[in-house]
Protein backbone atom coordinates (compact mmCIF):
# COMPACT_ATOMS: atom_id res chain seq x y z
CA UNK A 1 -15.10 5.72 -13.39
CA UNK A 2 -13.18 6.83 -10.36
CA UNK A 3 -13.16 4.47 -7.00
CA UNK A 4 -13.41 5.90 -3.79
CA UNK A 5 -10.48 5.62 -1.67
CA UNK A 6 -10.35 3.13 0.99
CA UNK A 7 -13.56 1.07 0.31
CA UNK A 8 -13.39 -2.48 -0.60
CA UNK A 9 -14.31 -1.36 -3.75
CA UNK A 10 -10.91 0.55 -4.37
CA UNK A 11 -8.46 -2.85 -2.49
CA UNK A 12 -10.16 -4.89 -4.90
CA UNK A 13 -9.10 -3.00 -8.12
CA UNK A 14 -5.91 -2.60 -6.75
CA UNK A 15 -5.80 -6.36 -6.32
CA UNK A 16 -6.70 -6.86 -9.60
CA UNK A 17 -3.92 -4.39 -11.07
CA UNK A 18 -1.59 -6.15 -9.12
CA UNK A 19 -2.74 -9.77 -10.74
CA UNK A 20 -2.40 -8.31 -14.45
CA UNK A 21 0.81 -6.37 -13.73
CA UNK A 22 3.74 -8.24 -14.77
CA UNK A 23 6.62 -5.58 -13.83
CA UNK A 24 5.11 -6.33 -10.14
CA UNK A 25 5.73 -10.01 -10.36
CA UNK A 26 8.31 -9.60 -11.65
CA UNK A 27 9.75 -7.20 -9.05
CA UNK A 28 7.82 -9.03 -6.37
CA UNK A 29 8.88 -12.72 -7.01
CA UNK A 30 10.79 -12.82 -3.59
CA UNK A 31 8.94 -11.33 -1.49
CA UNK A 32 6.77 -13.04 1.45
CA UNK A 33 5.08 -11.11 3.59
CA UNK A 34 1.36 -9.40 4.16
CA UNK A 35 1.42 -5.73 5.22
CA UNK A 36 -1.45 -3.37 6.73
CA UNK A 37 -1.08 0.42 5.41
CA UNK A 38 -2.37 2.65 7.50
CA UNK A 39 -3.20 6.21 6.21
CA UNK A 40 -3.94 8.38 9.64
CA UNK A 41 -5.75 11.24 9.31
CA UNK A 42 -4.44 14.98 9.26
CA UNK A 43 -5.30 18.66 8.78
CA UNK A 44 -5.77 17.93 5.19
CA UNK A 45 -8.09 14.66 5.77
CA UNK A 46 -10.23 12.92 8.47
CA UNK A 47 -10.55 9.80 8.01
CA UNK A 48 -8.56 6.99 9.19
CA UNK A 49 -7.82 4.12 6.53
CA UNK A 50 -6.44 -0.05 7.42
CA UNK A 51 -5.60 -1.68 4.49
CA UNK A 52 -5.13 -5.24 4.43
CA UNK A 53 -2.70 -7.12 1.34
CA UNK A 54 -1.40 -10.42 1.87
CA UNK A 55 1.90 -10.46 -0.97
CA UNK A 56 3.65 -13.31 -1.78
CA UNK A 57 5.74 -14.38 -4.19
CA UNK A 58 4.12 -11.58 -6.74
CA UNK A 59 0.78 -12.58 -5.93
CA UNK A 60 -1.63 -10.53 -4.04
CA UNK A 61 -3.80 -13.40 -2.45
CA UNK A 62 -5.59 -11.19 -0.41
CA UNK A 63 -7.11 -7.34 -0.35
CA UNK A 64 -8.90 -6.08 2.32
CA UNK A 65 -10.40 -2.96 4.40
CA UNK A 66 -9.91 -3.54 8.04
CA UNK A 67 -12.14 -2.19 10.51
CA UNK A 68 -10.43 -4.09 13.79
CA UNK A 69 -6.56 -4.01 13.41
CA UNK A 70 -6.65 -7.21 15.40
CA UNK A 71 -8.04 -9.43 13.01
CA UNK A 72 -4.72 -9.91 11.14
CA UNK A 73 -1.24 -9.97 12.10
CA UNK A 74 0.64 -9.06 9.20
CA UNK A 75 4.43 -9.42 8.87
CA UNK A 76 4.49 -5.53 8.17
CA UNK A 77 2.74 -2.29 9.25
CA UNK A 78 3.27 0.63 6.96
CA UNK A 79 1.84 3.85 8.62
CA UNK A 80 1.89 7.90 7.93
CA UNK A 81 -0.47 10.78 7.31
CA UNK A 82 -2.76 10.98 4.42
CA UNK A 83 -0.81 13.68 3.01
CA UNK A 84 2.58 11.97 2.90
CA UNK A 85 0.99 8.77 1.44
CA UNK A 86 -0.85 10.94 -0.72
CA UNK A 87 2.08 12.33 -2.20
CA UNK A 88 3.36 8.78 -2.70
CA UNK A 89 0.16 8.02 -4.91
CA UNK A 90 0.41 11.13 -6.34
CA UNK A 91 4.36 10.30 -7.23
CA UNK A 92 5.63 13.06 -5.58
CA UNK A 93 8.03 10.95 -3.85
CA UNK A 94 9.55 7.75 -4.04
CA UNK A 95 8.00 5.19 -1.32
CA UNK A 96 11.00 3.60 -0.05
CA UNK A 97 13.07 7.36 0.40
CA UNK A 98 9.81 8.07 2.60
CA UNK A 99 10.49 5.00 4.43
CA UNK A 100 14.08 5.58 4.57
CA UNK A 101 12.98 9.87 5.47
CA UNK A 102 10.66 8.81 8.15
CA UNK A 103 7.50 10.36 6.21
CA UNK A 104 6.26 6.81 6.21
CA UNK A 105 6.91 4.51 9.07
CA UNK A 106 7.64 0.80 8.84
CA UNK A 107 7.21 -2.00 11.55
CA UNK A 108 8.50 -5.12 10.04
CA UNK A 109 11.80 -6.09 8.69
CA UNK A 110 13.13 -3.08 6.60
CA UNK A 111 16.32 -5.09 5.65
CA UNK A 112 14.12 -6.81 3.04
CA UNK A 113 12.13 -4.34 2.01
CA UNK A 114 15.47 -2.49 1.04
CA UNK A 115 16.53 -5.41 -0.90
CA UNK A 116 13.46 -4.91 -3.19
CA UNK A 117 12.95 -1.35 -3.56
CA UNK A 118 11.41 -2.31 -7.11
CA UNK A 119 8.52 -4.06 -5.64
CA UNK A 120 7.17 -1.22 -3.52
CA UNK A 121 7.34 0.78 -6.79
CA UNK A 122 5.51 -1.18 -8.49
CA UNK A 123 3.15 -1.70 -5.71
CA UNK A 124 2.36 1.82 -6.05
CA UNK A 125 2.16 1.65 -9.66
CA UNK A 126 -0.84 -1.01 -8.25
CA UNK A 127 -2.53 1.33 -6.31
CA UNK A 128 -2.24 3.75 -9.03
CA UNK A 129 -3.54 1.94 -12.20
CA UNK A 130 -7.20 3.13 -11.91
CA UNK A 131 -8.67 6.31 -10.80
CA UNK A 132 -8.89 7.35 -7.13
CA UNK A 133 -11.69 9.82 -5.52
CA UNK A 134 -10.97 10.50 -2.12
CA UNK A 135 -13.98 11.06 0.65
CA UNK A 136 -14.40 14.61 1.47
């Protein structure tokens, strides 16, 4: 059964792919840090999504939709259109050369994020282990 996109619903399966996935711990095991992704909307989608993961160590302790971007203050803020984050969940493109491109913009320290390029793949391989339906 497919999730819907941005609901609690969909953070929590992600979540728990991220719990059963060893290639993320694996990959993760050294990083510390929570992150918001924020999916704007564009021509191609309206809606405006805040996701809320708090990573560490491999472990995703927390997984949540945000509807005040003031109630955390994660370590990193990952932001870009729906359709360039899109075509990272579709695989299109390799998260960290959108970083890198400026497709996807980062606020937090990139240094570390480039020394782990492995972890935001499998991140994505995360948010990519279930089906996705995505609001009209």
């Amino acid at each position: 059964m497919a999730i819907l996109f941005g609901t609690q619903e969909w953070v929590d399966a992600m979540k728990k792919a991220l719990e059963t996935s060893q290639p993320y711990k694996e990959a993760a095991k050294k990083w510390e840090g929570d992150i918001y992704i924020i999916v704007e909307p564009d021509a191609a989608y309206k809606h405006r999504h805040v996701l809320y993961l708090d990573l560490w160590h491999g472990a995703c302790r927390e997984a949540l939709v945000i509807t005040d971007e003031n109630e955390k203050s994660p370590k990193y803020r990952i932001f870009g259109t729906f359709t360039n984050m899109k075509q990272i969940l579709d695989k299109k493109v390799d998260p960290v050369q959108s970083m890198m491109t400026g497709k996807i913009k980062v606020k937090g320290d990139m240094a570390q994020i480039m020394k782990m390029p492995r972890a935001a793949v499998e991140l994505v391989n995360g948010m990519t282990a279930f089906e996705t339906v995505f609001p009209d």
